[in-house]
Structure formats: structure tokens, C-alpha cells
N, C-alpha and C. Protein backbone atom coordinates (compact mmCIF):
# COMPACT_ATOMS: atom_id res chain seq x y z
N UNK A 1 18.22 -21.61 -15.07
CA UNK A 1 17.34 -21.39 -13.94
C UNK A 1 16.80 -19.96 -13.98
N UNK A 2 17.58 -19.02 -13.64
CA UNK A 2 17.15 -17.68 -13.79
C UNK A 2 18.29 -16.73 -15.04
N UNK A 3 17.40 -16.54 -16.23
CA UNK A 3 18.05 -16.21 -17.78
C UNK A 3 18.26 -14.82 -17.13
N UNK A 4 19.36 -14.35 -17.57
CA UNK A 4 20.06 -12.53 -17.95
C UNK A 4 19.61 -12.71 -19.26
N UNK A 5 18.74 -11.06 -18.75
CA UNK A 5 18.78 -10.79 -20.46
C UNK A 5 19.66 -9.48 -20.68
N UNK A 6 20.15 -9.60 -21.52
CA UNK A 6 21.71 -8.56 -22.04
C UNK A 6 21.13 -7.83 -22.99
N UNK A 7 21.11 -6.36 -23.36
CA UNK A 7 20.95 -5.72 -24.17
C UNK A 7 22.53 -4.71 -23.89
N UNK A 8 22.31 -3.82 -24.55
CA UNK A 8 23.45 -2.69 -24.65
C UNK A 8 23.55 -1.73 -23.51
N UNK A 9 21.88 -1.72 -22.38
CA UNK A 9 22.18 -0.32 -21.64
C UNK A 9 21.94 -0.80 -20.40
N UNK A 10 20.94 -2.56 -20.50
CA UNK A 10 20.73 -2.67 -19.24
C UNK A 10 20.76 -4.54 -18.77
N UNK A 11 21.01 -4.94 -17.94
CA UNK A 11 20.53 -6.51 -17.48
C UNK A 11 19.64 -6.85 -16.89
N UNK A 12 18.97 -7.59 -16.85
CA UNK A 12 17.53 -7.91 -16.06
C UNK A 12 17.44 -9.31 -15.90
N UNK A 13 17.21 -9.42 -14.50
CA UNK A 13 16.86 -10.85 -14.00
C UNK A 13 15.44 -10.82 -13.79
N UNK A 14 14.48 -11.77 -14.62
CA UNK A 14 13.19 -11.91 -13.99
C UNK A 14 12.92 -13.36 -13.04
N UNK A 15 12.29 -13.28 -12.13
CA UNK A 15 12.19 -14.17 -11.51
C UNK A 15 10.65 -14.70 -11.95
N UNK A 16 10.83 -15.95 -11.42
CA UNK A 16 9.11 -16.68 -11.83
C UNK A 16 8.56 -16.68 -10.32
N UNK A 17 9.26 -17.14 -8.87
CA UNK A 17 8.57 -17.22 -8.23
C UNK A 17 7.74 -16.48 -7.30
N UNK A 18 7.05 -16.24 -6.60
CA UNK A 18 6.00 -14.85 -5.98
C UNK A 18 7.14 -14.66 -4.21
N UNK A 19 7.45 -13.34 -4.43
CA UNK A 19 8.06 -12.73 -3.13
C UNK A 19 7.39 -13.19 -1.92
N UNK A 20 8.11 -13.52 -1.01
CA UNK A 20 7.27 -13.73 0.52
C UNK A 20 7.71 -12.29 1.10
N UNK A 21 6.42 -11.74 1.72
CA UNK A 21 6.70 -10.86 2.06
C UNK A 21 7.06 -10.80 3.90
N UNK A 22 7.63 -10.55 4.39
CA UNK A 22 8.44 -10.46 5.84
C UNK A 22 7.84 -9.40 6.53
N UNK A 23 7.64 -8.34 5.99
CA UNK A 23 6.96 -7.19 7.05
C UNK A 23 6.66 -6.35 6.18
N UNK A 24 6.23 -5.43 6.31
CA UNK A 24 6.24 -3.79 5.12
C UNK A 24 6.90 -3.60 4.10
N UNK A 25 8.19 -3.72 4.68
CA UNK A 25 8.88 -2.77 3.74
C UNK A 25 10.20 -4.53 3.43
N UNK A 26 10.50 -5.35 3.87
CA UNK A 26 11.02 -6.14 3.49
C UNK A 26 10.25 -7.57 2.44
N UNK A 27 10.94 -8.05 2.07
CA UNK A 27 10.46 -8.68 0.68
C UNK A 27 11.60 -10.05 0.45
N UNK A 28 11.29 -11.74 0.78
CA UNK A 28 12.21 -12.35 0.35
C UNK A 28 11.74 -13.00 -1.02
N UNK A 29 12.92 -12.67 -1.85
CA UNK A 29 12.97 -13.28 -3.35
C UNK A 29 13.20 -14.42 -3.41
N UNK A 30 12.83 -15.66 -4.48
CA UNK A 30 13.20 -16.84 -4.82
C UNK A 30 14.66 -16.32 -5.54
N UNK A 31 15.43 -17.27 -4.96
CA UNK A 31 16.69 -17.06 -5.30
C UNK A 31 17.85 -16.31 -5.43
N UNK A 32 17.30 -14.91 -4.45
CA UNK A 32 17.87 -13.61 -4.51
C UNK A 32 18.51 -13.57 -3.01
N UNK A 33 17.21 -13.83 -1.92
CA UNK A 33 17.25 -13.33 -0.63
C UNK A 33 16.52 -12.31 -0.49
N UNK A 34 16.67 -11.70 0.86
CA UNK A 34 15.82 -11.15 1.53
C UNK A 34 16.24 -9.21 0.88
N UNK A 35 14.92 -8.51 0.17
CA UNK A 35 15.33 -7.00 -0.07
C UNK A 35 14.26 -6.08 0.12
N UNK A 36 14.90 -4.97 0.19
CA UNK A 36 14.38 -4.02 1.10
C UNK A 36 13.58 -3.18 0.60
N UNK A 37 12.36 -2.50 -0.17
CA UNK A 37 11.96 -1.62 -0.21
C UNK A 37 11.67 -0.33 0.17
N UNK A 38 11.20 0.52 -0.83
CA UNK A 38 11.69 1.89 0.09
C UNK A 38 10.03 2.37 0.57
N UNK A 39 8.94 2.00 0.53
CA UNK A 39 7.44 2.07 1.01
C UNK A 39 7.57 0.41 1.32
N UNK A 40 6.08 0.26 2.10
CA UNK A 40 5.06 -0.59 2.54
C UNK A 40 4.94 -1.20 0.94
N UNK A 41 4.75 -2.22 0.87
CA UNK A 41 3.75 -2.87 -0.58
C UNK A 41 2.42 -3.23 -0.06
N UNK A 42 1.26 -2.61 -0.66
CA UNK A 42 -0.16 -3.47 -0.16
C UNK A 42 -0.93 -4.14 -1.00
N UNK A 43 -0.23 -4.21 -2.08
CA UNK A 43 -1.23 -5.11 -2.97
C UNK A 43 -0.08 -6.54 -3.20
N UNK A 44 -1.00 -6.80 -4.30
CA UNK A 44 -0.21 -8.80 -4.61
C UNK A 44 0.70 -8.50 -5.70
N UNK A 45 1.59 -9.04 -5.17
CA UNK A 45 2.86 -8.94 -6.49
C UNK A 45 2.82 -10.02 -7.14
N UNK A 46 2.35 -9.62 -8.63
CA UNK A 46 2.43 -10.54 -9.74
C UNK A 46 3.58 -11.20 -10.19
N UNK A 47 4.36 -10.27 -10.87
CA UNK A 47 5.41 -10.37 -11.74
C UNK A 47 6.73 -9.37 -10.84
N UNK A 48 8.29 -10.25 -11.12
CA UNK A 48 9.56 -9.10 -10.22
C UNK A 48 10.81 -9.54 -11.32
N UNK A 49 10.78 -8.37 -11.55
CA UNK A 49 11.99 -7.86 -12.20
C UNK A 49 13.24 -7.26 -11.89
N UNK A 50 14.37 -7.44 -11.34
CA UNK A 50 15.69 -7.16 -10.86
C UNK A 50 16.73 -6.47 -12.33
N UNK A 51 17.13 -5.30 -12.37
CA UNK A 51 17.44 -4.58 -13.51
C UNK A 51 18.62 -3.98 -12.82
N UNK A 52 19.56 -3.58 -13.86
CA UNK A 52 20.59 -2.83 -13.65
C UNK A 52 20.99 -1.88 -14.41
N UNK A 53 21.03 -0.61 -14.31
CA UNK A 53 21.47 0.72 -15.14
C UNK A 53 22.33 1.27 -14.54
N UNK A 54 23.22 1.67 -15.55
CA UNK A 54 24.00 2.32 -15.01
C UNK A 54 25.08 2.52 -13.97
N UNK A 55 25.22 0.71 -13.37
CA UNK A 55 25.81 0.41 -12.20
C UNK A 55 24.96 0.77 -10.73
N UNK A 56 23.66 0.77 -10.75
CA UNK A 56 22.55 0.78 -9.82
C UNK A 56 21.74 -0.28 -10.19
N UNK A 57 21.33 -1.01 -8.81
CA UNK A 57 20.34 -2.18 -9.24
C UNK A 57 19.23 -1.66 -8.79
N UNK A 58 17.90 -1.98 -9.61
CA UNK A 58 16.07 -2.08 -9.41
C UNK A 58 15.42 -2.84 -9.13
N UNK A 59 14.15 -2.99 -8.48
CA UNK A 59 13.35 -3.59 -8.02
C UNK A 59 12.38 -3.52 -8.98
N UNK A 60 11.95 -3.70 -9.61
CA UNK A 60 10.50 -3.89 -10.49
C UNK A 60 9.26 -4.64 -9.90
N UNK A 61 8.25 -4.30 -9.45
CA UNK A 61 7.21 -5.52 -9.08
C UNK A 61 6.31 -5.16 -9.62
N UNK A 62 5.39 -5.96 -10.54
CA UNK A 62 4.13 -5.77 -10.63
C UNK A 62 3.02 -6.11 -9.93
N UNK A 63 2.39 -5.31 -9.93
CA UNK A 63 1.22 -5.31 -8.59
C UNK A 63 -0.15 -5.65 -9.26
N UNK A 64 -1.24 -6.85 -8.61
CA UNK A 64 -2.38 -6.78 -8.73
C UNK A 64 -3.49 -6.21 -7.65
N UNK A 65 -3.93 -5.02 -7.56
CA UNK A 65 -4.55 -4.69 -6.74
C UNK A 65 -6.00 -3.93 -7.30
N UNK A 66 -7.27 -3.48 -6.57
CA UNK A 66 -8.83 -2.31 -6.80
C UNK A 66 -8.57 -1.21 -6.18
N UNK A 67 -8.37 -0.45 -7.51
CA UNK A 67 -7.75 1.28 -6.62
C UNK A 67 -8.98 1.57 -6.30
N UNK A 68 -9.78 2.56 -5.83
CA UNK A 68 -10.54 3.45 -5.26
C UNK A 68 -11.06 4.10 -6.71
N UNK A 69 -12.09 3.79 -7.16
CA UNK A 69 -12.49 4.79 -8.23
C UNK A 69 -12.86 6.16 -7.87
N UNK A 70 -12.28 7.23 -8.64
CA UNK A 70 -12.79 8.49 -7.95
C UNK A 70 -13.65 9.65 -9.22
N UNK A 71 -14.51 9.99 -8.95
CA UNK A 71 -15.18 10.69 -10.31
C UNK A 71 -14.74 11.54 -11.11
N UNK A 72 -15.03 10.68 -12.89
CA UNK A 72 -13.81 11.32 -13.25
C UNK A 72 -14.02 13.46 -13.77
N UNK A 73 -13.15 13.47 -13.74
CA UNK A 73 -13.05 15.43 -13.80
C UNK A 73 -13.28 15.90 -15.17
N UNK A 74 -14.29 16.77 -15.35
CA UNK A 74 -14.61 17.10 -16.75
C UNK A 74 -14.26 18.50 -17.02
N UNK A 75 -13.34 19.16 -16.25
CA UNK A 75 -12.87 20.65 -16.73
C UNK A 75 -11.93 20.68 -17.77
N UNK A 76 -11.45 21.37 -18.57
CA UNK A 76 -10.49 21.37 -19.82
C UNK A 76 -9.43 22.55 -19.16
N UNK A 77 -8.32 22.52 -19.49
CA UNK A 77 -7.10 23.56 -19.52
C UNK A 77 -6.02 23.30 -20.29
N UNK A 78 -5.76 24.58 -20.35
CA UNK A 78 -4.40 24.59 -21.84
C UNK A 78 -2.76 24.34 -20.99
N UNK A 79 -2.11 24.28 -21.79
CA UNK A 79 -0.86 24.07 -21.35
C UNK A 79 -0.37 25.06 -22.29
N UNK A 80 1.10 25.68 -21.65
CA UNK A 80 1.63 26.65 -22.66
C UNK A 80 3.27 26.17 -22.53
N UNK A 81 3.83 25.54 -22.59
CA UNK A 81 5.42 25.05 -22.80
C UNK A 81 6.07 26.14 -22.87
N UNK A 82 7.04 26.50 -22.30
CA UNK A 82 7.80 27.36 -21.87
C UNK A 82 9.45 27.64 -22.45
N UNK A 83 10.06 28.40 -22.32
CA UNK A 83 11.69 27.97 -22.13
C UNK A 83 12.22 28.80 -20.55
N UNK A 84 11.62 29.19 -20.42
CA UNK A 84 12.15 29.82 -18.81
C UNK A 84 11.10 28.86 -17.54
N UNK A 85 9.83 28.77 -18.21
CA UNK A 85 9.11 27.63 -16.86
C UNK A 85 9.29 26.49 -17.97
N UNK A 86 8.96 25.56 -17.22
CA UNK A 86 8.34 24.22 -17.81
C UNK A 86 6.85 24.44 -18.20
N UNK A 87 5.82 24.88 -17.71
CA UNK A 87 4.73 24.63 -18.23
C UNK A 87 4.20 25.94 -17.04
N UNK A 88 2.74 26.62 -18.26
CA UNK A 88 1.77 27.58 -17.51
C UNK A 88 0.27 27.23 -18.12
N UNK A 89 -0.06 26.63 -16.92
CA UNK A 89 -1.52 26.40 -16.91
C UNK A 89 -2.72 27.72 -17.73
N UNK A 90 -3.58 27.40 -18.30
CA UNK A 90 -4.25 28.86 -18.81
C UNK A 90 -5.05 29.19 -17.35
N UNK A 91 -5.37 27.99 -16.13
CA UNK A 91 -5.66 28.65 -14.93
C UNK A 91 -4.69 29.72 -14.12
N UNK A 92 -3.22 29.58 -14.45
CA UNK A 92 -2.45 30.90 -14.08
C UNK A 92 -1.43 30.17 -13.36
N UNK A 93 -1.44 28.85 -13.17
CA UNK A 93 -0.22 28.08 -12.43
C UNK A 93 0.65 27.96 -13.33
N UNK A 94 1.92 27.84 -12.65
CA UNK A 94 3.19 28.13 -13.19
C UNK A 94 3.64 26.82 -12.79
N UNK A 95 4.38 25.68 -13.72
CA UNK A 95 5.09 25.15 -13.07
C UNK A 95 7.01 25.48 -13.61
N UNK A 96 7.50 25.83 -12.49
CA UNK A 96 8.89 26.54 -12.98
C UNK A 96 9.63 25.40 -13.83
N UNK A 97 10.84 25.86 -14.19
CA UNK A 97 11.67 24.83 -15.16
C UNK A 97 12.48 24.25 -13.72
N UNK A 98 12.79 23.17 -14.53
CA UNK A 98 13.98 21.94 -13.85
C UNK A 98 15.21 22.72 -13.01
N UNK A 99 15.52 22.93 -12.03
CA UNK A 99 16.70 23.29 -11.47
C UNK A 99 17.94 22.60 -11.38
N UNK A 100 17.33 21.38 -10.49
CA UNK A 100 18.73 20.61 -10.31
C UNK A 100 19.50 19.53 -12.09
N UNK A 101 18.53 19.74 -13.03
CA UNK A 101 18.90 19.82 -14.24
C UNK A 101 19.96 20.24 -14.99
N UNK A 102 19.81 21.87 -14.22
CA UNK A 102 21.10 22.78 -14.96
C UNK A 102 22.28 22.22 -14.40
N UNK A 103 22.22 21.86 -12.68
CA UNK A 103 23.62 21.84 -11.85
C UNK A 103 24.05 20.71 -12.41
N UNK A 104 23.14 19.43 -12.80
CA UNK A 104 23.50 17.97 -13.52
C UNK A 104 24.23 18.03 -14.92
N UNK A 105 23.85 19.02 -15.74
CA UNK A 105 24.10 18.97 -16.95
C UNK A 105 25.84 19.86 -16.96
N UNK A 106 26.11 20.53 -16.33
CA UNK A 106 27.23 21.04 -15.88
C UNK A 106 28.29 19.86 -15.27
N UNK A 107 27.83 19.26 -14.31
CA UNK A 107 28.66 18.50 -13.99
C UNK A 107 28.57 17.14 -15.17
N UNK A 108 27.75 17.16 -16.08
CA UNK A 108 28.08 16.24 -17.18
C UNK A 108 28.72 16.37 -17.92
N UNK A 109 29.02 17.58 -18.38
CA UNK A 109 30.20 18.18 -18.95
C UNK A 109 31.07 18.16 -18.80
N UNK A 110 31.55 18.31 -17.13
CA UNK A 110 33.02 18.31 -16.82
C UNK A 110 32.81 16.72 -16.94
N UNK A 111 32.15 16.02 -16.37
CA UNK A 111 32.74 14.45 -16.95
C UNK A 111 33.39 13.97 -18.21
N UNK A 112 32.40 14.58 -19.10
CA UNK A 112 32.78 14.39 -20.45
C UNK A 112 34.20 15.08 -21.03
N UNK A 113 34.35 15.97 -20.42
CA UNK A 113 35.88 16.89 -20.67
C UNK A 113 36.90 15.97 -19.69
N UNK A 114 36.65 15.26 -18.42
CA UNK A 114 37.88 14.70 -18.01
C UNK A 114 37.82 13.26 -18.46
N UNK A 115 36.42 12.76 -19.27
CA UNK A 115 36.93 11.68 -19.85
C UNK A 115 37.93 11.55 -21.30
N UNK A 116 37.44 12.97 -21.84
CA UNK A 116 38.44 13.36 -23.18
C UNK A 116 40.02 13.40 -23.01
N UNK A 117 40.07 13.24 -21.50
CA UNK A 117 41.96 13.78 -21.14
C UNK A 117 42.13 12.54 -21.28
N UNK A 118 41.68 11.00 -20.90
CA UNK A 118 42.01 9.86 -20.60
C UNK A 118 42.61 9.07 -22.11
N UNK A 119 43.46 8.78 -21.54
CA UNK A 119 44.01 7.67 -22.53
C UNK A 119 43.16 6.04 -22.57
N UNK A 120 42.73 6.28 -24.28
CA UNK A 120 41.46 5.51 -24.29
C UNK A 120 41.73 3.63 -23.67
N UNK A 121 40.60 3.48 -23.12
CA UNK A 121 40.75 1.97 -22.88
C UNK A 121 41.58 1.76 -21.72
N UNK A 122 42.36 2.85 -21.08
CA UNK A 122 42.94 2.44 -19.87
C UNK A 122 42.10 2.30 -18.88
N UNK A 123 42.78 2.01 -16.92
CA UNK A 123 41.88 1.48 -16.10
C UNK A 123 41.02 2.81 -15.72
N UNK A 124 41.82 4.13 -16.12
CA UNK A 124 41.39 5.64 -15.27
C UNK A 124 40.28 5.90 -16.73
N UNK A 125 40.38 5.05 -17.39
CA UNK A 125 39.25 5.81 -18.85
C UNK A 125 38.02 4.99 -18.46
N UNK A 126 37.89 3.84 -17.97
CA UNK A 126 36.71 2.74 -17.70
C UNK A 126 36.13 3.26 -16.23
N UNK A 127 37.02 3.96 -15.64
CA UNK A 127 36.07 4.09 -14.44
C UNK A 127 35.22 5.85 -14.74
N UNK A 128 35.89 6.65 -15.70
CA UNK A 128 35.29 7.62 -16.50
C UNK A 128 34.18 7.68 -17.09
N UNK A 129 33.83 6.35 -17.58
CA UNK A 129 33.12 6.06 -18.48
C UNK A 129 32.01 5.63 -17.68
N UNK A 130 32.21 5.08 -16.65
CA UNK A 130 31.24 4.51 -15.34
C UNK A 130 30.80 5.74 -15.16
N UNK A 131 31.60 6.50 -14.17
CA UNK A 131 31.12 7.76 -13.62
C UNK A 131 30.51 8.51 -14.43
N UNK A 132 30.45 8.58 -16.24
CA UNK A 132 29.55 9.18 -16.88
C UNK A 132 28.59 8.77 -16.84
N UNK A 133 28.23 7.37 -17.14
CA UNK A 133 26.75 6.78 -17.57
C UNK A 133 26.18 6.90 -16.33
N UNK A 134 26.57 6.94 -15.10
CA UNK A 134 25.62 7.46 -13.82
C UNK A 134 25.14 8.42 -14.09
N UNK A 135 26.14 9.79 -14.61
CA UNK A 135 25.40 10.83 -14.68
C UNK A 135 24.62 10.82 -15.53
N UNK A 136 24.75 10.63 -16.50
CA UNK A 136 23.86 10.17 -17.81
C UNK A 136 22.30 9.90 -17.13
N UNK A 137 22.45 8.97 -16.27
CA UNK A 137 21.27 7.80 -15.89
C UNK A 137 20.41 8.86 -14.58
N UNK A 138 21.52 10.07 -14.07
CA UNK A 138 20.80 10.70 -13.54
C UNK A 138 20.23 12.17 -13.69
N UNK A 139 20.82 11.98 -14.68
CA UNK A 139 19.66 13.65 -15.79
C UNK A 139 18.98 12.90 -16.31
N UNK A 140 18.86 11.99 -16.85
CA UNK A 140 17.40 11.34 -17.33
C UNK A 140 16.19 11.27 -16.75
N UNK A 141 17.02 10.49 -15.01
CA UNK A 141 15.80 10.36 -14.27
C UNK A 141 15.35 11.92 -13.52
N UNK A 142 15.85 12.70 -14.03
CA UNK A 142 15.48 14.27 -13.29
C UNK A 142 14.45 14.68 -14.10
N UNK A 143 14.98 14.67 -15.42
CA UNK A 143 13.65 15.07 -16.88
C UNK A 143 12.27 13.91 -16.41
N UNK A 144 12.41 12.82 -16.36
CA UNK A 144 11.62 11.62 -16.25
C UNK A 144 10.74 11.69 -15.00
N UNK A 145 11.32 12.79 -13.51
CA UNK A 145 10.88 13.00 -12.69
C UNK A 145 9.74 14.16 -12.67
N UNK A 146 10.11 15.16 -13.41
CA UNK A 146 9.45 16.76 -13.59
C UNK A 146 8.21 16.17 -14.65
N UNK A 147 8.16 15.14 -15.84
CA UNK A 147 7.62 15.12 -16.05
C UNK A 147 6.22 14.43 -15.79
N UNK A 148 6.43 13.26 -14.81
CA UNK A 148 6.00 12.72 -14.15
C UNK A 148 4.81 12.92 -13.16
N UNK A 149 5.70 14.28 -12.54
CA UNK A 149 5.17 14.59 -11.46
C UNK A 149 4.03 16.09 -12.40
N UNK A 150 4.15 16.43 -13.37
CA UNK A 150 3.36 17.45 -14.53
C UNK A 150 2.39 16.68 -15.10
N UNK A 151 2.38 15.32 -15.56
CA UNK A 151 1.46 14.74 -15.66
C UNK A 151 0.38 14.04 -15.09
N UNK A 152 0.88 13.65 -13.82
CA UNK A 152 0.32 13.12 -12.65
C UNK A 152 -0.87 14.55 -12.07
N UNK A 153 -0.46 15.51 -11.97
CA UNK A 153 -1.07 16.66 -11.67
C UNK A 153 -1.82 16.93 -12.58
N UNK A 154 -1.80 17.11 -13.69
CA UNK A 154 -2.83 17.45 -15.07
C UNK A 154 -3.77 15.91 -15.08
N UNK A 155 -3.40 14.78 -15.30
CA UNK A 155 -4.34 13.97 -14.99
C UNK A 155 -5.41 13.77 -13.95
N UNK A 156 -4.98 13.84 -12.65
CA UNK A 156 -5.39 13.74 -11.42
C UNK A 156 -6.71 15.23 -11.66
N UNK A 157 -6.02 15.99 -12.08
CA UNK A 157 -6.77 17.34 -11.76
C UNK A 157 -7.88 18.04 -13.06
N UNK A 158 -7.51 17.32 -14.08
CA UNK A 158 -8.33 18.17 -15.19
C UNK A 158 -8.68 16.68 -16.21
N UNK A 159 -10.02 17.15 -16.70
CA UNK A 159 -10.40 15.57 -17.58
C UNK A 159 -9.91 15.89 -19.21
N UNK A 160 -9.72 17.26 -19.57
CA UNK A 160 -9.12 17.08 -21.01
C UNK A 160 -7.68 18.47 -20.75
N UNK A 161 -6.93 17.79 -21.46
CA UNK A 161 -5.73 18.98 -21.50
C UNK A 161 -5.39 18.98 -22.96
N UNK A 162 -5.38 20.44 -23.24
CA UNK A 162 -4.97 20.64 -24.68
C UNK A 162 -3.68 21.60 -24.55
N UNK A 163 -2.47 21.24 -25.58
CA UNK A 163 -1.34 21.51 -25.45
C UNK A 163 -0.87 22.03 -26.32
N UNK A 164 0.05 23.36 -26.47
CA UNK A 164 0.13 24.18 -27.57
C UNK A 164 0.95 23.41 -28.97
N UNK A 165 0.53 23.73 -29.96
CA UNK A 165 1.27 23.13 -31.12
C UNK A 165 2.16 24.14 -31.99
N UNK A 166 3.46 23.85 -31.69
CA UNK A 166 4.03 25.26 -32.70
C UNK A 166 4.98 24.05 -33.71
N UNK A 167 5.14 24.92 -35.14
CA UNK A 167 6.01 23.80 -35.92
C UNK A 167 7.52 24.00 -35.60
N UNK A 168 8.10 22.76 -36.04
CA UNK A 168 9.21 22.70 -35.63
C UNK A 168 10.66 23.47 -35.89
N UNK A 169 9.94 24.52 -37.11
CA UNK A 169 11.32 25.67 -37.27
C UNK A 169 11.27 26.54 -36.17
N UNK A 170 9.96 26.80 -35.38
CA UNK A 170 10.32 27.47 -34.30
C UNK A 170 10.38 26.71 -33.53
N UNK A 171 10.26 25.61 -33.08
CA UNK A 171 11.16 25.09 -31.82
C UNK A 171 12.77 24.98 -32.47
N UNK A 172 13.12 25.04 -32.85
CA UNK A 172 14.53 24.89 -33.13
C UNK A 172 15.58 25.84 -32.75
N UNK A 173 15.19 27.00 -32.69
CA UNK A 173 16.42 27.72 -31.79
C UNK A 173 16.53 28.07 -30.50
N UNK A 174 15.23 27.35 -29.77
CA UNK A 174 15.45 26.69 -28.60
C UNK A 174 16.88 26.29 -27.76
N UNK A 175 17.25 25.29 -28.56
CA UNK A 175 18.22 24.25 -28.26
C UNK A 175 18.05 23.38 -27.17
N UNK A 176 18.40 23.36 -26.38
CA UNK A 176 18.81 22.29 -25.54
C UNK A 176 17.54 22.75 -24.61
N UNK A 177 17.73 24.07 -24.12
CA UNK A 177 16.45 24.68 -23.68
C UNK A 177 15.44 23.93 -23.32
N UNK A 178 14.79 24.14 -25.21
CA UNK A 178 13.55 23.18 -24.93
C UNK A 178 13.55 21.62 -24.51
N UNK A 179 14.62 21.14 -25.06
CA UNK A 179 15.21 19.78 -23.90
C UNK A 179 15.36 19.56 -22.68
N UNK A 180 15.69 20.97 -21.94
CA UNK A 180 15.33 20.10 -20.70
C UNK A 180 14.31 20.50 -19.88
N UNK A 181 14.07 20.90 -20.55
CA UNK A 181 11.47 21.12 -20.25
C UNK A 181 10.95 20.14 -20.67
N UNK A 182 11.64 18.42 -20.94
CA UNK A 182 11.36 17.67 -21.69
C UNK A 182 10.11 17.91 -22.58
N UNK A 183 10.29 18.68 -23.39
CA UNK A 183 9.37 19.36 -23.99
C UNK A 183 8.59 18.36 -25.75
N UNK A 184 9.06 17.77 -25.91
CA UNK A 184 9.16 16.63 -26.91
C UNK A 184 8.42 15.41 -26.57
N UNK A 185 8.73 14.89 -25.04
CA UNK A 185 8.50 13.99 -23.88
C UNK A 185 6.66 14.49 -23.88
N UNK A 186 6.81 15.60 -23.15
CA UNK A 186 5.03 16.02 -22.80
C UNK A 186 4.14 15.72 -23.87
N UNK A 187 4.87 16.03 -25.50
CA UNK A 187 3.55 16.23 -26.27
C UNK A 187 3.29 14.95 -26.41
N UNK A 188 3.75 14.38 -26.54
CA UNK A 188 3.94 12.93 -27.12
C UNK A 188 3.18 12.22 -26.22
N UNK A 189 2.87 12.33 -24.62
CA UNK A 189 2.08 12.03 -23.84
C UNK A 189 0.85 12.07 -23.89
């Protein structure tokens, strides 16, 4: 009726039938029940996807809706990748580096050091291993957030962006640095 699909990091239930929607922000699923969103939905939901990472469940919907065309922007600006900001506009904006990044990646550490004390495969090593891949799942979505919200702004705001190119012996003593400026992430965008 409704297939799990199993991979290694995540499960996903897709549903076939179309959500009835109840009010704004509530939503009943074929075969799920009634769930909650965190906005209003205003367009038509195509396609719904129910996912799980990390021991957190998702909502996926795809939406058919006519955005608002708005004219598109023909100014150019550089980007300069950073290791102390994330990114400096050649207009003179700064966008600073990741904060709550550093405090995440610290406390990923100590996870990883009190999962090393555990005697492997016991019940106190599996719930270790839980409590890591959250954290895991939530420095990802912090990098995934900064960049997001850097691209959304350079799109929205400028019609060409050109982005510095240095080779990769000098990014390399960077380290981690340039990792969490998802700096690898941007160009590739």
C-alpha cells in the first residue's frame, strides 16, 4: 500500500493521495492523519513525501503554484570567500561567518569522545550513536542554512555573481575553516 524506501541515512514514505487541507496551517494525509505545518500552504500540493533523518520526521510537499514575475536584475558583483567572514560582497557587505556552527561542532566532539568511552554495541553505545547523528544532522542543517540564506540574497539581488577562484593548494591549509563557510558548497552553486 504505502512502500518504505530504506537507504543507509534516511526512510521515506511517499504517499499517492492529495492532502485535504483543514485550515492554514493543518493538513489531513491519506493514511497518515491529520499534520501540522509550520506556515499557511497557498498553493496545490502535488506530490508528499514523509522522511526521516536522524530520528526527526519531514514533511515534503510539492507545490503547483504562478509566482509573481519580478524584473529580472542586471547588476554584476564579486564574491570574496573568506576564513574569518563567510562572504564580502565587492559592494562592501559583509556577510560574517557561521556562529552557532562553532558552539555545534564543539559539542560534536564531546559526543564523539563520550561515544569512544562506550563499550561497543551496548544499550548506552546505541543511544550515543543516536545522540550523534542528531548532531551530525544538525551542523549540516546550520551550513545548509547560511548558505541558503547567501544565495537567496545574491540571487534575489544581483543578475550575475562572479566568485573568486583560488587553486586548491591554497585552499588547503584552511582546514576545516574553509568548511564551515561551506565554502566548496557556494562554488559549486
Amino acid at each position: 500500500m504505502m512502500p518504505f524506501l530504506r537507504n543507509a541515512t534516511q526512510t521515506q514514505l511517499k504517499t499517492s493521495g492529495k492532502p485535504i487541507e483543514l485550515n492554514g496551517w493543518s493538513h489531513k494525509l491519506p493514511f497518515i492523519g491529520i499534520v501540522k505545518t509550520y506556515e499557511p500552504i497557498e498553493a496545490t500540493t502535488k506530490k508528499n513525501t514523509i522522511s526521516r533523518q536522524s530520528g526527526e520526521w519531514y514533511l515534503s510537499l510539492g507545490f503547483e503554484f504562478h509566482p509573481n514575475t519580478k524584473p529580472k536584475k542586471t547588476d554584476v558583483i564579486g564574491v570574496d570567500l573568506g576564513v574569518k567572514t563567510l562572504a564580502t560582497l565587492s559592494n562592501g557587505k559583509v556577510f560574517s561567518s557561521i556562529k552557532p556552527y562553532h558552539k555545534a561542532q564543539k559539542k560534536l566532539a564531546k559526543l564523539q569522545r563520550q561515544l569512544s568511552r562506550k563499550v561497543k554495541h551496548s544499550n548506552n553505545w546505541y543511544k550515543a550513536v543516536i545522540r550523534l547523528a542528531r548532531q551530525h544532522g544538525r551542523v549540516a542543517n546550520i551550513r545548509k542554512d547560511a548558505l541558503n540564506k547567501l544565495t537567496t540574497y545574491l540571487a534575489k539581488n544581483h543578475g550575475t555573481v562572479v566568485i573568486e577562484d583560488l587553486t586548491y593548494s591554497r585552499r588547503c591549509p584552511y582546514g576545516t575553516t574553509r568548511d564551515s563557510s561551506v565554502w566548496e558548497t557556494l562554488t559549486a552553486v
